[in-house]
PDB file of N, CA and C in Angstrom:
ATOM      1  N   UNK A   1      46.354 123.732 -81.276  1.00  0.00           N
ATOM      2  CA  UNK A   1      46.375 123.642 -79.841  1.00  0.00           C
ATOM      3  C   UNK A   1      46.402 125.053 -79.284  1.00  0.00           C
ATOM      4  N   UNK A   2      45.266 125.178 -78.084  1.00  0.00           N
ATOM      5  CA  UNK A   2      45.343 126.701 -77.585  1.00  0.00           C
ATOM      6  C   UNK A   2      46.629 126.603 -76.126  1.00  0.00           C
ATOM      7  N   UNK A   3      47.469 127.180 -76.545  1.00  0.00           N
ATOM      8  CA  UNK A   3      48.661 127.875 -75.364  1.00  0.00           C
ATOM      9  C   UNK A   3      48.418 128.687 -74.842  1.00  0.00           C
ATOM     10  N   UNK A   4      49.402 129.096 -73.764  1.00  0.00           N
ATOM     11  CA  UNK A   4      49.070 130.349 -73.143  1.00  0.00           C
ATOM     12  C   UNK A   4      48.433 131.340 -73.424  1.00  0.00           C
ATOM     13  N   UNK A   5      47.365 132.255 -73.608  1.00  0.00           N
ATOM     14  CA  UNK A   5      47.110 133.406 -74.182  1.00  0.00           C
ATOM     15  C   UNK A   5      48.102 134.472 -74.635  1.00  0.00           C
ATOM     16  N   UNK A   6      48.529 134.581 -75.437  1.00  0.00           N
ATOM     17  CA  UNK A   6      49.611 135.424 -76.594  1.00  0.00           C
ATOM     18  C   UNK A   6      49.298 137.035 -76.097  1.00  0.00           C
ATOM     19  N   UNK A   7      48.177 137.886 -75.571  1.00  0.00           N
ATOM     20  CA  UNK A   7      47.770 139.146 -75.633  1.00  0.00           C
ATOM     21  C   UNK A   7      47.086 139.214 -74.348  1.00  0.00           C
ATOM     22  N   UNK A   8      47.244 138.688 -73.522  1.00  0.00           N
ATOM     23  CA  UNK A   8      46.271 138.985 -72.308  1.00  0.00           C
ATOM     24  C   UNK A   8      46.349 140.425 -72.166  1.00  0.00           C
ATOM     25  N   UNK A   9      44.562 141.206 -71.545  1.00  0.00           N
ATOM     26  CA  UNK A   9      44.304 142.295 -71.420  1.00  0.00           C
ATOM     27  C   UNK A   9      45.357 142.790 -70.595  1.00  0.00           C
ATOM     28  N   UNK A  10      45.334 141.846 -69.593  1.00  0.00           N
ATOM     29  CA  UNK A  10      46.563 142.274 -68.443  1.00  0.00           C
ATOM     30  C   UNK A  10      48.053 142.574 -68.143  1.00  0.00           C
ATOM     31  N   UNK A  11      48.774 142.246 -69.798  1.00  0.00           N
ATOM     32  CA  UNK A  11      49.974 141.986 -70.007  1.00  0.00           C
ATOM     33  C   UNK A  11      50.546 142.474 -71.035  1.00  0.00           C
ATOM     34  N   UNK A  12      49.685 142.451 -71.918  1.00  0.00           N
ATOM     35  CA  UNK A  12      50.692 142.659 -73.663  1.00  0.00           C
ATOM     36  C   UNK A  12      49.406 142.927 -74.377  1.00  0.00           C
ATOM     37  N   UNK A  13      48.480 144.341 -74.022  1.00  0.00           N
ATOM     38  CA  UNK A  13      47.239 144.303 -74.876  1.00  0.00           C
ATOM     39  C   UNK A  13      47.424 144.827 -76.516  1.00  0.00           C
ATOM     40  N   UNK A  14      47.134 144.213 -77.580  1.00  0.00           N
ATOM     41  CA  UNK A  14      47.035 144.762 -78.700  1.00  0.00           C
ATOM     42  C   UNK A  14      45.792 145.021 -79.048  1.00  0.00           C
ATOM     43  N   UNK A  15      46.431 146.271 -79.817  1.00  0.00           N
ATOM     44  CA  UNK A  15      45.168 147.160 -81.029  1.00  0.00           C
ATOM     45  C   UNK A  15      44.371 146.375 -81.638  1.00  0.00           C
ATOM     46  N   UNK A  16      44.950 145.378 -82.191  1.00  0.00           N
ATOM     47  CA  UNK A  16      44.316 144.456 -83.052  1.00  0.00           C
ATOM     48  C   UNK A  16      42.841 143.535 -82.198  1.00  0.00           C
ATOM     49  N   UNK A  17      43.424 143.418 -81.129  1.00  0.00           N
ATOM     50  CA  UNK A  17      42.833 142.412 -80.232  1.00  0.00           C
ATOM     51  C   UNK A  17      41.192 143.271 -79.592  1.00  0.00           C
ATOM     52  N   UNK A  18      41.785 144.435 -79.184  1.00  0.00           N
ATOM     53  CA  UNK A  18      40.298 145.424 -79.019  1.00  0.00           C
ATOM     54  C   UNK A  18      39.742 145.472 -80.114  1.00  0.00           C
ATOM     55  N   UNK A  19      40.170 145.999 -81.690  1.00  0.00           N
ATOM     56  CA  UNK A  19      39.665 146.275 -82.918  1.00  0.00           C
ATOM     57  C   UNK A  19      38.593 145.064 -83.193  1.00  0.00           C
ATOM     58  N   UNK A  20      39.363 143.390 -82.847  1.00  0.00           N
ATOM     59  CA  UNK A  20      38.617 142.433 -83.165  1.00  0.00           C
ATOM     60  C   UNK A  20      37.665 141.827 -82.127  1.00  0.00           C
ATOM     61  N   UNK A  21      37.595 142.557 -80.962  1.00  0.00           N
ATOM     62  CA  UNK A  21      36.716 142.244 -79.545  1.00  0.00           C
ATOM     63  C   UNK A  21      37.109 141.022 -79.289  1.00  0.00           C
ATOM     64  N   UNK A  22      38.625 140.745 -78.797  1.00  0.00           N
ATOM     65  CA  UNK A  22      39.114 139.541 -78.521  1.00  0.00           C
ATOM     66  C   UNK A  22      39.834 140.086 -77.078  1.00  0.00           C
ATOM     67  N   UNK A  23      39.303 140.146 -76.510  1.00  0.00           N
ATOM     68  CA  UNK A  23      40.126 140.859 -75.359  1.00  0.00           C
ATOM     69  C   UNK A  23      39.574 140.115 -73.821  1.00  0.00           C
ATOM     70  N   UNK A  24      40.858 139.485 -73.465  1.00  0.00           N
ATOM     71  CA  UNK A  24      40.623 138.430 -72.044  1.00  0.00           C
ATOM     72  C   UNK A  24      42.119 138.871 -71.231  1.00  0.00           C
ATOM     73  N   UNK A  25      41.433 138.201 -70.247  1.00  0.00           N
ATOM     74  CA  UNK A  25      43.235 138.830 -68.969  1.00  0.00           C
ATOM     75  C   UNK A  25      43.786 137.410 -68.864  1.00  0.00           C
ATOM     76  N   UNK A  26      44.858 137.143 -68.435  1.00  0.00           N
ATOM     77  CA  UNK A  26      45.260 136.015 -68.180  1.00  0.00           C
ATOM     78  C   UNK A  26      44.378 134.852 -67.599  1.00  0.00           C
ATOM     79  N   UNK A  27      44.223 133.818 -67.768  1.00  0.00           N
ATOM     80  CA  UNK A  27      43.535 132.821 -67.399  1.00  0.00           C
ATOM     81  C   UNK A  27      43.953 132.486 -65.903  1.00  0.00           C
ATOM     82  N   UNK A  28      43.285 132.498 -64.777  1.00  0.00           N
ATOM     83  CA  UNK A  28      43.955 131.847 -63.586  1.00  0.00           C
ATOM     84  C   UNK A  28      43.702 130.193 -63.236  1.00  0.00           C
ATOM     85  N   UNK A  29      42.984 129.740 -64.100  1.00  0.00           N
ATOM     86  CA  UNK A  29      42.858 128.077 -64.300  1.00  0.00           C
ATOM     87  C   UNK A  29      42.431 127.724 -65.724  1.00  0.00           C
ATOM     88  N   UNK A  30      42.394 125.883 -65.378  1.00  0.00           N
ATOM     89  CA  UNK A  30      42.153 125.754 -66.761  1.00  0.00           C
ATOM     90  C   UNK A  30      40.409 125.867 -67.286  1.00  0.00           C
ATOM     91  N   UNK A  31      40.064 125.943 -66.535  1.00  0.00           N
ATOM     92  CA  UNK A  31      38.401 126.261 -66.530  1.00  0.00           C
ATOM     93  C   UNK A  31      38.228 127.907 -67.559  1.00  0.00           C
ATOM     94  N   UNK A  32      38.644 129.098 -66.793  1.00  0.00           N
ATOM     95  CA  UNK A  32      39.029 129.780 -67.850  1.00  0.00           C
ATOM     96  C   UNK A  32      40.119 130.087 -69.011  1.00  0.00           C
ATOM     97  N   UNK A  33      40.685 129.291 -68.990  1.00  0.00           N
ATOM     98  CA  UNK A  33      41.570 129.024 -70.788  1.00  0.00           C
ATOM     99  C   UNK A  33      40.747 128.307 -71.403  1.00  0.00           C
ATOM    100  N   UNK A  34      40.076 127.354 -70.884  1.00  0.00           N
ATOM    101  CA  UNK A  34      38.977 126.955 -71.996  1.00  0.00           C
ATOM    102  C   UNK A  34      38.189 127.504 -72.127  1.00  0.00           C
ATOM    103  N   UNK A  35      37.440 128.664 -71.675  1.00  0.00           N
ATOM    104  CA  UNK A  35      36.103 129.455 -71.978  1.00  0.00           C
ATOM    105  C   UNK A  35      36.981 130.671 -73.118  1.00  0.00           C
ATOM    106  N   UNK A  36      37.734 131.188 -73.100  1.00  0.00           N
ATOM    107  CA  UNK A  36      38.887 132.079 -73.659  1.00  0.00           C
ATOM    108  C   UNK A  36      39.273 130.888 -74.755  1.00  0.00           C
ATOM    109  N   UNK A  37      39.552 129.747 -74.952  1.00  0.00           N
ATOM    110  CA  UNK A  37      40.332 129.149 -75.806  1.00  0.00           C
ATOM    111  C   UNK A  37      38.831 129.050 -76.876  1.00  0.00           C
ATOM    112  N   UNK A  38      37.761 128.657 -75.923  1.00  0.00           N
ATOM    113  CA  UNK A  38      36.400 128.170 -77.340  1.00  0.00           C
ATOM    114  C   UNK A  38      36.163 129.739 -77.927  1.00  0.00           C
ATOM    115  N   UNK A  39      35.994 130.785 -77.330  1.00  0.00           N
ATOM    116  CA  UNK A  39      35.331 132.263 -77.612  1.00  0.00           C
ATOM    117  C   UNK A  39      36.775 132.387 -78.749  1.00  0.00           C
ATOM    118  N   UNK A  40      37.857 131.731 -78.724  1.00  0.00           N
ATOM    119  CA  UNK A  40      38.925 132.586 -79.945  1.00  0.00           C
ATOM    120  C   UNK A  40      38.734 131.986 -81.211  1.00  0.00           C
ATOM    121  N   UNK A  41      38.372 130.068 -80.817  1.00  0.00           N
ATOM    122  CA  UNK A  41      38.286 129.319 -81.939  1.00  0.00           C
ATOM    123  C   UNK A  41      36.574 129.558 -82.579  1.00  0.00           C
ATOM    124  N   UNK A  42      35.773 130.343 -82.081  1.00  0.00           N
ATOM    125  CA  UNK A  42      34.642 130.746 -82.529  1.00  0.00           C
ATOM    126  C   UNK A  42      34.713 132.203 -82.845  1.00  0.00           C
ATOM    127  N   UNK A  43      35.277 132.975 -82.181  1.00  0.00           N
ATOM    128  CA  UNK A  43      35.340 134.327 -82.858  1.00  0.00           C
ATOM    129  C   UNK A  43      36.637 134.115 -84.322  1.00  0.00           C
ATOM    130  N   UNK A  44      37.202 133.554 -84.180  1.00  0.00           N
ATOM    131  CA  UNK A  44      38.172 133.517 -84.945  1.00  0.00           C
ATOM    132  C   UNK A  44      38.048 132.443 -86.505  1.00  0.00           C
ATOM    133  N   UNK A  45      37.315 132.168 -86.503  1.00  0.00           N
ATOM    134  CA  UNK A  45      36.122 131.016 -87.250  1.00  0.00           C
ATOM    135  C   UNK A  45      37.021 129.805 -87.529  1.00  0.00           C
ATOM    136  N   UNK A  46      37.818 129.719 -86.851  1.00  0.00           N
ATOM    137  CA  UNK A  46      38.334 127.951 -86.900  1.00  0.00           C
ATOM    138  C   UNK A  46      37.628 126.792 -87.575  1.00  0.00           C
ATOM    139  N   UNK A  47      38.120 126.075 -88.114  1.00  0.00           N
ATOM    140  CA  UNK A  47      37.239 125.283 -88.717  1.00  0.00           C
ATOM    141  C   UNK A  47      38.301 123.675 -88.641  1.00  0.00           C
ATOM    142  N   UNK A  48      38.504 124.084 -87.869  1.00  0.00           N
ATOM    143  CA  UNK A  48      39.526 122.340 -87.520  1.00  0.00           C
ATOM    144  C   UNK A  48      39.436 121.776 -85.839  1.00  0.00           C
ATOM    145  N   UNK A  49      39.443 120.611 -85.783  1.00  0.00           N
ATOM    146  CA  UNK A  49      39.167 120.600 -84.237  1.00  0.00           C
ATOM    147  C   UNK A  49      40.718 121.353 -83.464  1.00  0.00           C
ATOM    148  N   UNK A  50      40.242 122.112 -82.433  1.00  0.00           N
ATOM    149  CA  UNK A  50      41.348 122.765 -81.492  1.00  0.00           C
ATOM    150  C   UNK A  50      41.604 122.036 -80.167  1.00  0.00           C
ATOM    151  N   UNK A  51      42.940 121.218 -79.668  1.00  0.00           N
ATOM    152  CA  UNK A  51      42.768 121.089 -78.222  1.00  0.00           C
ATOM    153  C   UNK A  51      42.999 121.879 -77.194  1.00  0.00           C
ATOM    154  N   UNK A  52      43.378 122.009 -75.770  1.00  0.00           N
ATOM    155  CA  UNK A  52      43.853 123.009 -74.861  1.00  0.00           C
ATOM    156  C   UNK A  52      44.866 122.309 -74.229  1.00  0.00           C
ATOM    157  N   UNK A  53      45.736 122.898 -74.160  1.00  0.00           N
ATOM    158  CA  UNK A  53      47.518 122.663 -74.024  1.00  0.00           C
ATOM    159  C   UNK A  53      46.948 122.741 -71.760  1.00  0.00           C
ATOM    160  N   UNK A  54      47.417 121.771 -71.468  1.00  0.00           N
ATOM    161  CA  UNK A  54      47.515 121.337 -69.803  1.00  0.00           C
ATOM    162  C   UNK A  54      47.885 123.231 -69.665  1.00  0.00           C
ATOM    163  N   UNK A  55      47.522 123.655 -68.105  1.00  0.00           N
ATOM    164  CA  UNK A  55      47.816 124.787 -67.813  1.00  0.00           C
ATOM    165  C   UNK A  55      49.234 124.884 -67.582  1.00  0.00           C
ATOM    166  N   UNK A  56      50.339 123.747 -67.190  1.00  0.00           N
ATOM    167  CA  UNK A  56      51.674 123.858 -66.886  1.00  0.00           C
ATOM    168  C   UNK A  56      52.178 123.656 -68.251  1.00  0.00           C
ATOM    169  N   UNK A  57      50.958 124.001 -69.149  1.00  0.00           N
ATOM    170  CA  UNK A  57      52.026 124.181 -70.736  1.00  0.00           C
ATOM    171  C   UNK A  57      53.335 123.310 -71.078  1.00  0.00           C
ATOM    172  N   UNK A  58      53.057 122.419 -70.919  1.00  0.00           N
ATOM    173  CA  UNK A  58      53.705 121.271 -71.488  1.00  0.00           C
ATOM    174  C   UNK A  58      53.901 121.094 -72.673  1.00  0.00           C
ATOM    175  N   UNK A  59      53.188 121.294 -73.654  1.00  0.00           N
ATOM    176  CA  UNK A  59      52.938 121.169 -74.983  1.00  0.00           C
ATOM    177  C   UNK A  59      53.616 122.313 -75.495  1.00  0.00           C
ATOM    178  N   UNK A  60      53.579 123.341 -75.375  1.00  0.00           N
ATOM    179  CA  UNK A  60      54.025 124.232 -75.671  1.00  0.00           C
ATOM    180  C   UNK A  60      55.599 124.701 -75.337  1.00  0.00           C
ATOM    181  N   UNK A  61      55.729 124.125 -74.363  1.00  0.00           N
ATOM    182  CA  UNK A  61      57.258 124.443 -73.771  1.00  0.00           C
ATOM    183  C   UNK A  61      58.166 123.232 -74.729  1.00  0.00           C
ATOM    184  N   UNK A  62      57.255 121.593 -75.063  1.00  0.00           N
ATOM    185  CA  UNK A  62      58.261 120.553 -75.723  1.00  0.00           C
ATOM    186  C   UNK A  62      58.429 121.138 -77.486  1.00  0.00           C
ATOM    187  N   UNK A  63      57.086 122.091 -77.731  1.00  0.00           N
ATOM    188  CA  UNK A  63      57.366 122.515 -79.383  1.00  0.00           C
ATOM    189  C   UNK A  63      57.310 123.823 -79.421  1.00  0.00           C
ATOM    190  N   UNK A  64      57.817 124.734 -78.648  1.00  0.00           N
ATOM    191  CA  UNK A  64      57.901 126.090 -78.616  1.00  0.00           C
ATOM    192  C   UNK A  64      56.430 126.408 -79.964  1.00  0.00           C
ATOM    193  N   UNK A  65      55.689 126.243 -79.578  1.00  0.00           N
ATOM    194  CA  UNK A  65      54.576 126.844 -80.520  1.00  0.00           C
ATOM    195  C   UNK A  65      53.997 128.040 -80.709  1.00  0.00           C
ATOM    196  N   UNK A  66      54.818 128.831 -79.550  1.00  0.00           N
ATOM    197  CA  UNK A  66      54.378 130.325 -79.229  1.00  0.00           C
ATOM    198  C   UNK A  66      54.831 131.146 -80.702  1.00  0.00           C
ATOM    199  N   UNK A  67      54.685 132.037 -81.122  1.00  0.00           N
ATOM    200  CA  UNK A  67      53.388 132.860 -80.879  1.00  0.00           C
ATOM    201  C   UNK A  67      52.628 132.021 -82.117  1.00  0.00           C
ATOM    202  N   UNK A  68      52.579 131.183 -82.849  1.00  0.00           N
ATOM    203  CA  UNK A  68      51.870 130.245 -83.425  1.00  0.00           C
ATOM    204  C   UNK A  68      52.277 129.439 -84.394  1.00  0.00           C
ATOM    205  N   UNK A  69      52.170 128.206 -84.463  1.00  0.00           N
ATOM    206  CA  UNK A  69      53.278 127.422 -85.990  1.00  0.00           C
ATOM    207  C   UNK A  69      52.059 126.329 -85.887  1.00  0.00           C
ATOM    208  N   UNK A  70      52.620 125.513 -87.228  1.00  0.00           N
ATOM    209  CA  UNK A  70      51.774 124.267 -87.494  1.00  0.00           C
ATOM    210  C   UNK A  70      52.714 123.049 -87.560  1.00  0.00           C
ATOM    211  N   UNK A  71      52.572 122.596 -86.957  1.00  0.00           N
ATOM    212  CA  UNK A  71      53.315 121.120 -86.917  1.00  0.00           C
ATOM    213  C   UNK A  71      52.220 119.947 -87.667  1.00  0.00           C
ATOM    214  N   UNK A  72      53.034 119.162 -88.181  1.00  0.00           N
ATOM    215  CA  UNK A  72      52.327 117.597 -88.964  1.00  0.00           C
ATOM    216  C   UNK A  72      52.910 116.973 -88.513  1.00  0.00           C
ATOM    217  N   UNK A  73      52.204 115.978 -87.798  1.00  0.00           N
ATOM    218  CA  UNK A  73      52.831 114.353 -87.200  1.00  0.00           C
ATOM    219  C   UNK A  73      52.303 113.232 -87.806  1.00  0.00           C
ATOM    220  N   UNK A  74      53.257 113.022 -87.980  1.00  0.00           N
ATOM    221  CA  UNK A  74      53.012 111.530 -89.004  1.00  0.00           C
ATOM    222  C   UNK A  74      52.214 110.752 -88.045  1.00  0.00           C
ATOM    223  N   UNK A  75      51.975 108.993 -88.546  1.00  0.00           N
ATOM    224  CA  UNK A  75      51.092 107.985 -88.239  1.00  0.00           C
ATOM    225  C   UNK A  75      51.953 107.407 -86.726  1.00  0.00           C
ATOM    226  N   UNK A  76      53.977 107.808 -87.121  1.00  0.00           N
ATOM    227  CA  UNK A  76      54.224 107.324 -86.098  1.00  0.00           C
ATOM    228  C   UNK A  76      54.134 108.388 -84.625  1.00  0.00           C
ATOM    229  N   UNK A  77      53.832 109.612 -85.109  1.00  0.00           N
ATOM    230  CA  UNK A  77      53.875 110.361 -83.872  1.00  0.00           C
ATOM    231  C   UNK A  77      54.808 111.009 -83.596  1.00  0.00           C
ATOM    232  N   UNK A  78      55.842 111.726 -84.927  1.00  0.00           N
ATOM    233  CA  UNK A  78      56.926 112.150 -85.206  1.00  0.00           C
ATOM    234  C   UNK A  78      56.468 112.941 -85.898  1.00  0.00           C
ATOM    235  N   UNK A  79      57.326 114.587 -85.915  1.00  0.00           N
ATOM    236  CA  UNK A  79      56.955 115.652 -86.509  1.00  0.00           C
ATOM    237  C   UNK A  79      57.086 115.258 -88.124  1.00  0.00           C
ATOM    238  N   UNK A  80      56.746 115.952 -88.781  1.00  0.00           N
ATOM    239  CA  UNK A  80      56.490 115.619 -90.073  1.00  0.00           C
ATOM    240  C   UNK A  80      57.396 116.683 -90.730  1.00  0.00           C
ATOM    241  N   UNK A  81      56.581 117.947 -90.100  1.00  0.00           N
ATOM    242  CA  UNK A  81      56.890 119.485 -91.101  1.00  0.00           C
ATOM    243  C   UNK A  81      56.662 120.014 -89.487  1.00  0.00           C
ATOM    244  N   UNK A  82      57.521 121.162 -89.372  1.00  0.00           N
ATOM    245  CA  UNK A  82      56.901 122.402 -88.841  1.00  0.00           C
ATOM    246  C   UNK A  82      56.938 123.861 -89.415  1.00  0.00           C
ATOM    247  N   UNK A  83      56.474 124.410 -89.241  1.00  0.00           N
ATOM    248  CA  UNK A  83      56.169 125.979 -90.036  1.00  0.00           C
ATOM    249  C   UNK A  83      57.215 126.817 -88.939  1.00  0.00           C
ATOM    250  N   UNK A  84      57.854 128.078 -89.797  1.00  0.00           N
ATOM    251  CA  UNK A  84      58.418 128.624 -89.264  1.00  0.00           C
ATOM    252  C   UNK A  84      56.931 129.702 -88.480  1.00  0.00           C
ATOM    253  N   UNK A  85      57.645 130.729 -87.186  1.00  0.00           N
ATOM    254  CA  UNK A  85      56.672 131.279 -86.546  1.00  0.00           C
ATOM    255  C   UNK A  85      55.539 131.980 -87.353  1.00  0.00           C
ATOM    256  N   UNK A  86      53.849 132.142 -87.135  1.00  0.00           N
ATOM    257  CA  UNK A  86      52.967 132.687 -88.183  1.00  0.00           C
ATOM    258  C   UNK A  86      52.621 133.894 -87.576  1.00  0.00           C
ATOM    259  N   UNK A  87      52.250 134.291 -88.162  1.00  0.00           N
ATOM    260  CA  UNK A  87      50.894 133.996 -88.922  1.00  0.00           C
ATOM    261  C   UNK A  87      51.930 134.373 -90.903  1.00  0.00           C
ATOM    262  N   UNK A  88      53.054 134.884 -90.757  1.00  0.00           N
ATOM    263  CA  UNK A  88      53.977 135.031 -91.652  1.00  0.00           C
ATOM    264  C   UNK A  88      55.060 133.909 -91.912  1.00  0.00           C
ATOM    265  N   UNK A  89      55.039 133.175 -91.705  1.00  0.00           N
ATOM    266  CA  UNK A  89      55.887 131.914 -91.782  1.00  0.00           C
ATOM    267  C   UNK A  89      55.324 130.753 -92.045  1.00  0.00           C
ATOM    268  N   UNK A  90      53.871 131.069 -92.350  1.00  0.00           N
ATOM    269  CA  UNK A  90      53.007 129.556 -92.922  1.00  0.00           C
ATOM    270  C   UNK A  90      53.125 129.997 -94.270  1.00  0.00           C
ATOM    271  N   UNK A  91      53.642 128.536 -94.877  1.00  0.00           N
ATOM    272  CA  UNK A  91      53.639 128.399 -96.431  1.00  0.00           C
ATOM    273  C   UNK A  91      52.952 127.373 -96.510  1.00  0.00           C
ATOM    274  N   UNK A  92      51.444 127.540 -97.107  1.00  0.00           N
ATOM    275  CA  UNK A  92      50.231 126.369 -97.587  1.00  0.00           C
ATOM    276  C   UNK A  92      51.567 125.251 -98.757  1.00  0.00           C
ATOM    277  N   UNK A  93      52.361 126.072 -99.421  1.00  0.00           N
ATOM    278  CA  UNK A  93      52.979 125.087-100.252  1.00  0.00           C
ATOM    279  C   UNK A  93      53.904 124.137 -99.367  1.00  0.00           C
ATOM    280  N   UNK A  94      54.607 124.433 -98.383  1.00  0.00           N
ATOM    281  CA  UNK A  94      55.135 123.434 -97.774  1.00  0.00           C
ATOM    282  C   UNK A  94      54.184 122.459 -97.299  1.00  0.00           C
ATOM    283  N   UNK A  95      53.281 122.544 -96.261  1.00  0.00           N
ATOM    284  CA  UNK A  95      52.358 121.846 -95.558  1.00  0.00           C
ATOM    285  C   UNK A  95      52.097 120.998 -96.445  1.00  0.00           C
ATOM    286  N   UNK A  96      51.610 121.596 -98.192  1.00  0.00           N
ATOM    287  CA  UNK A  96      51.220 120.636 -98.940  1.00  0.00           C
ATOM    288  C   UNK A  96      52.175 119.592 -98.830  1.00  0.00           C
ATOM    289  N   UNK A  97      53.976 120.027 -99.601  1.00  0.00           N
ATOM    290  CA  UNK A  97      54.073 119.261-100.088  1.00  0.00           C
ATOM    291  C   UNK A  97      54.898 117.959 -98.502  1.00  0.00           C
ATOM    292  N   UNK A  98      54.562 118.423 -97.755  1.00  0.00           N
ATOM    293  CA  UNK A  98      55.075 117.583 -96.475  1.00  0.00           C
ATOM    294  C   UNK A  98      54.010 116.569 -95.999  1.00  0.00           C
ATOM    295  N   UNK A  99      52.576 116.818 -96.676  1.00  0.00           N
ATOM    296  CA  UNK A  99      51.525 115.738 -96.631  1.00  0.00           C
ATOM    297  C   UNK A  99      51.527 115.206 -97.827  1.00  0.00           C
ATOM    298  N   UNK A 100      52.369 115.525 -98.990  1.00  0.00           N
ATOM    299  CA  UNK A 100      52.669 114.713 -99.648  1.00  0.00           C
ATOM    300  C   UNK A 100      52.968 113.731-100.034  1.00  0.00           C
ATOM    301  N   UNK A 101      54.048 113.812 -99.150  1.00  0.00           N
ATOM    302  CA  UNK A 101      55.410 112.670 -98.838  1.00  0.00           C
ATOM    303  C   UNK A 101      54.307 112.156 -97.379  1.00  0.00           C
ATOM    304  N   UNK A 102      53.604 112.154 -97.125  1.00  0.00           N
ATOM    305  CA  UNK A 102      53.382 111.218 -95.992  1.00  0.00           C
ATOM    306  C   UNK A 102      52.915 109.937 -96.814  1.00  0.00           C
ATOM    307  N   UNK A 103      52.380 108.600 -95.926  1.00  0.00           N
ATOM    308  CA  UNK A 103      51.810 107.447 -96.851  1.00  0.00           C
ATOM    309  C   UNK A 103      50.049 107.568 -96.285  1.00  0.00           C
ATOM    310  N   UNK A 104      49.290 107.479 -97.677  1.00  0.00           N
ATOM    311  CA  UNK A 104      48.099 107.870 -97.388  1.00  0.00           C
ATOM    312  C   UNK A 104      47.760 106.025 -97.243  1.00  0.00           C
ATOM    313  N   UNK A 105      46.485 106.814 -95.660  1.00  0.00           N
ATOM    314  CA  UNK A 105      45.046 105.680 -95.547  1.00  0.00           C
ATOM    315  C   UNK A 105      44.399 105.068 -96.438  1.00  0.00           C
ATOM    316  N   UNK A 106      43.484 104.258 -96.699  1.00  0.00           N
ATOM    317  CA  UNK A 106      42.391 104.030 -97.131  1.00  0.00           C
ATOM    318  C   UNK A 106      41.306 105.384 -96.892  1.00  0.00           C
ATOM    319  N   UNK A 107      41.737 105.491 -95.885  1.00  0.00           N
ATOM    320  CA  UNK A 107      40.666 106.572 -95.077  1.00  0.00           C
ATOM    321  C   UNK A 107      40.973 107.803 -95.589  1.00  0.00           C
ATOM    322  N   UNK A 108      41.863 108.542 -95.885  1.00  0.00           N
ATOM    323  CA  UNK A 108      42.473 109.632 -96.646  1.00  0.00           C
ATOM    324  C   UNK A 108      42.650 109.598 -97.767  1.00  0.00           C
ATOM    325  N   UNK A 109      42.191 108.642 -98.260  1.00  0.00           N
ATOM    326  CA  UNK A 109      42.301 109.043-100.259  1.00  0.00           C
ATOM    327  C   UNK A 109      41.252 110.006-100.384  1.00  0.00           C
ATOM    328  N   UNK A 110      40.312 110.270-100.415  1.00  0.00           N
ATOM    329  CA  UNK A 110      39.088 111.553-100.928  1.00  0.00           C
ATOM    330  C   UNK A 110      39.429 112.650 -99.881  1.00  0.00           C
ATOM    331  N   UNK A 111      40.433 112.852 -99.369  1.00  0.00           N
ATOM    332  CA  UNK A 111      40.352 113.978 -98.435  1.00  0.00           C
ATOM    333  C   UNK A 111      41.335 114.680 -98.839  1.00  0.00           C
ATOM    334  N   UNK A 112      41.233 116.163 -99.604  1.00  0.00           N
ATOM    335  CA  UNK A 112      41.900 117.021-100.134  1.00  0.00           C
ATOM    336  C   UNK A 112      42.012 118.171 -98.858  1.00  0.00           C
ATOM    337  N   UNK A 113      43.833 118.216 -98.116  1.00  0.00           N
ATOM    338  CA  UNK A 113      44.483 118.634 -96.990  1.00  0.00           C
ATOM    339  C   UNK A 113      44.242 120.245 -97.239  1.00  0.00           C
ATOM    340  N   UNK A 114      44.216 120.812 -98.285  1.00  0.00           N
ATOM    341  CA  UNK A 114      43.929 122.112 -98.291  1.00  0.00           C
ATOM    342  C   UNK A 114      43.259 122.918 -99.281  1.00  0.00           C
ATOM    343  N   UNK A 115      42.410 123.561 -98.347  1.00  0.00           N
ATOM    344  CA  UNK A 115      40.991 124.206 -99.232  1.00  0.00           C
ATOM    345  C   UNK A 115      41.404 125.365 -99.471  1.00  0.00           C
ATOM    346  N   UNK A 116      41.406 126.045-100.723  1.00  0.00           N
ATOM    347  CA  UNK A 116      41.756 127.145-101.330  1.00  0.00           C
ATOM    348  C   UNK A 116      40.896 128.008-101.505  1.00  0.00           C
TER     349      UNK A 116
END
C-alpha cells in the first residue's frame, strides 16, 4: 500500500532519492499520489499489485506502516505476521514461516509465496 510520501522534495529530501531520480513534492490530492504512487511502483520494479492508502491516511494511521513493513492477513481479515520497520526489519524467513501456518486454498497449492 502507497502512504504518505516518506521523502517529499519539499520536506525530507534524500540523496538516495535524487541518486535514484525518485524525486516528487508532497502530493496536494489524491490524483497526484497516484501519479507519484504508479512512477515509484514502476521505477522501483514492484512486481505485486500496490493499492493507494485514502489521502486522510487511514490505513496507515490504523497500521502505522510508515516508513515501510509487511503485514499478512489471513482469510479472516486479521493480521497474520507483521514485519518489524524495513527495509531492515524484513525477514523473508518469518513471512515464510507465518504463511506457513496459514490454511492453504485449493487455489494456493502451486503458488510458491517467495521467489528467491
Amino acid at each position: 500500500m502507497y502512504i504518505t510520501e516518506a521523502h517529499p522534495s519539499d520536506v525530507w529530501q534524500m540523496e538516495s532519492n535524487i541518486k535514484d531520480k525518485v524525486v516528487f513534492a508532497t502530493p496536494k490530492n489524491e490524483a497526484e499520489r497516484a501519479f507519484i504512487a504508479g512512477a515509484c511502483v514502476r521505477k522501483l520494479g514492484i512486481k505485486f499489485p500496490a493499492v493507494l492508502d485514502e489521502f486522510g491516511n487511514s490505513t496507515e494511521n490504523a497500521y502505522t506502516g510508515w516508513p515501510d513493513r509487511i503485514y499478512l492477513i489471513d482469510q479472516n481479515g486479521h493480521v497474520a505476521y507483521k514485519s518489524k520497520p524495513g527495509p531492515f526489519g524484513f525477514k523473508a524467513q518469518e513471512l515464510a514461516a507465518a504463511l506457513a501456518k496459514l490454511p492453504r486454498s485449493r487455489s494456493a497449492e502451486n503458488v510458491n509465496p517467495i521467489q528467491k
